[in-house]
Protein backbone atom coordinates (compact mmCIF):
# COMPACT_ATOMS: atom_id res chain seq x y z
CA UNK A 1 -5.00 2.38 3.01
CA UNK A 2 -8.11 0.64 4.59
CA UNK A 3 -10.48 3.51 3.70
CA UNK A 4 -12.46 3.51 0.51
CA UNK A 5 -10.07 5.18 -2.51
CA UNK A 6 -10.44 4.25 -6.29
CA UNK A 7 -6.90 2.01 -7.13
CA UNK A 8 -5.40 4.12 -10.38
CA UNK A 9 -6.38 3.34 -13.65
CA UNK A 10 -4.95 2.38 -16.75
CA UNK A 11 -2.19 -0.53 -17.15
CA UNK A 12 0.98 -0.14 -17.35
CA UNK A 13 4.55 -2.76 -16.81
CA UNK A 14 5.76 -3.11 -13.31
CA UNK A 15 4.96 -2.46 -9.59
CA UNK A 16 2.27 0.78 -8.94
CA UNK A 17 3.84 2.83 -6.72
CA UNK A 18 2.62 4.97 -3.62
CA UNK A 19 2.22 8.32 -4.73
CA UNK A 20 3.33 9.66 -1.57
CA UNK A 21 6.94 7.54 -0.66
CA UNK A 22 7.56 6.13 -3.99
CA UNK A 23 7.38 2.50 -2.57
CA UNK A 24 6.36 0.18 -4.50
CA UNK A 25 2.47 -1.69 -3.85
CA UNK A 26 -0.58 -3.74 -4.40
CA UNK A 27 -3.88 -2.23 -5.49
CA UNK A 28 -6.03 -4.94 -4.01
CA UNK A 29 -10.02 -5.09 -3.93
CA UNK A 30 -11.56 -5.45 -0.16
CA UNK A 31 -12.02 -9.42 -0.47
CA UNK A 32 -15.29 -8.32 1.80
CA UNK A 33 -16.68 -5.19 -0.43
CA UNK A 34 -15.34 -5.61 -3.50
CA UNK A 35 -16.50 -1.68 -4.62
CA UNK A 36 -13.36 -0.79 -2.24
CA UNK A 37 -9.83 -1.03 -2.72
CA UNK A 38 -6.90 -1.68 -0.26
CA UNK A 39 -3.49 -0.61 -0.31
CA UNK A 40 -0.92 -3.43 0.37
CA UNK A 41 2.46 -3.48 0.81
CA UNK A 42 4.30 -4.99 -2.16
CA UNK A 43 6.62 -7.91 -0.54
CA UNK A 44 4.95 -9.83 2.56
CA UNK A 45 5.99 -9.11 6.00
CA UNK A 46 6.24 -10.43 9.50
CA UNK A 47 3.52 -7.96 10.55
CA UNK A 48 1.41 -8.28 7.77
CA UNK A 49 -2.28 -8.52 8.51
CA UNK A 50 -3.14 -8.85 4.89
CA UNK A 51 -4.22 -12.37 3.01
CA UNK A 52 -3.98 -12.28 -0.43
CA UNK A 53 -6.63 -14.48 -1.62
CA UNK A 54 -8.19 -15.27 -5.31
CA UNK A 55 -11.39 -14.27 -6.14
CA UNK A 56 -13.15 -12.50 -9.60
CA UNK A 57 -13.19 -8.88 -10.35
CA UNK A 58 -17.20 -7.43 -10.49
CA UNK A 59 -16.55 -5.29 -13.46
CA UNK A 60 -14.41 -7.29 -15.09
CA UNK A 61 -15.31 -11.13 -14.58
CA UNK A 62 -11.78 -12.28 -14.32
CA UNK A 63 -9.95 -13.46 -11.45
CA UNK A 64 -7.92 -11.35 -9.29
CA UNK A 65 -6.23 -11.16 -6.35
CA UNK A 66 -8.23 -9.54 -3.26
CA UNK A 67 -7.49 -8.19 -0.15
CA UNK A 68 -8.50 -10.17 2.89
CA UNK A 69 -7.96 -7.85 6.16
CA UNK A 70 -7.23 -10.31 9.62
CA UNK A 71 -7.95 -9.16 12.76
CA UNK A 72 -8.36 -11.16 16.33
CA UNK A 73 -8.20 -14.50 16.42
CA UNK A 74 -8.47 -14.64 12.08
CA UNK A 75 -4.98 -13.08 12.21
CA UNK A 76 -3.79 -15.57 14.87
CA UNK A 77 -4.92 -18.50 13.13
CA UNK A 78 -3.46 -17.13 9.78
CA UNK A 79 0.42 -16.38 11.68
CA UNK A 80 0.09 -20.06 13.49
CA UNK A 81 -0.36 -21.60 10.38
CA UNK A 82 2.55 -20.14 8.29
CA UNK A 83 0.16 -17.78 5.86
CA UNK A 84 2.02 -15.34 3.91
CA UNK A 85 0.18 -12.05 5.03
CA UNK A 86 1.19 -8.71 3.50
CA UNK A 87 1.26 -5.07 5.64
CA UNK A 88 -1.70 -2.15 5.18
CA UNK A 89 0.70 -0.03 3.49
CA UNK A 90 -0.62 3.03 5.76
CA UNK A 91 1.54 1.08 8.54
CA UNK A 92 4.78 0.83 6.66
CA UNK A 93 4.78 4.31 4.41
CA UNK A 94 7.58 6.52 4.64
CA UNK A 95 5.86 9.41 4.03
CA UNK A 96 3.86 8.92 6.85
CA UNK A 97 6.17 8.43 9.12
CA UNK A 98 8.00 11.28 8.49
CA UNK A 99 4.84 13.50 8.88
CA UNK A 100 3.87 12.01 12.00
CA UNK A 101 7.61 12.66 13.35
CA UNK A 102 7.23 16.61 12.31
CA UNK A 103 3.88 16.42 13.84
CA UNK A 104 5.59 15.66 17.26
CA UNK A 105 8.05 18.04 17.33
């Protein structure tokens, strides 16, 4: 989800998981405005438009992975040149798919 949301606290072992299709995903922080978080897709995808890139956390210090967001000729560059680019997990949600199906009928 591109939209400003706090990622869930506390830590625990494995993949989070999307509250709404039980998929599992990345908490990522916007590589561009760090105070947001994106939600990723877990494995990385054909149609990703997501670069996972290393940077440090503002509250923490420590370095993290962040969410860098392609668009345009960005996203171009980064599928020409092989980059592994993870989906917006808005795109590739279950859930949402299935309400957007009951929504047209």
């Amino acid at each position: 989800m591109s939209r400003s949301r706090t990622a869930p606290s506390g830590t625990r072992h494995g993949p989070r998981v999307c509250r709404d299709c039980g998929d599992p995903v990345h908490w990522w922080r916007n590589s561009r405005d760090t105070a947001r978080w994106v939600l990723v897709g877990f494995s990385p995808d054909d149609k990703g438009t997501v670069q996972k890139v290393i940077g440090t956390d503002p509250d923490t210090g420590k370095r993290v992975p962040l969410a860098l967001v392609l668009s345009g000729l960005d996203l171009a560059e980064a599928v020409a040149d092989g980059r592994l680019l993870f989906p917006l997990h808005h795109t590739t949600c279950s859930a949402r798919r299935r309400a957007e199906e009951r929504s047209r009928t």
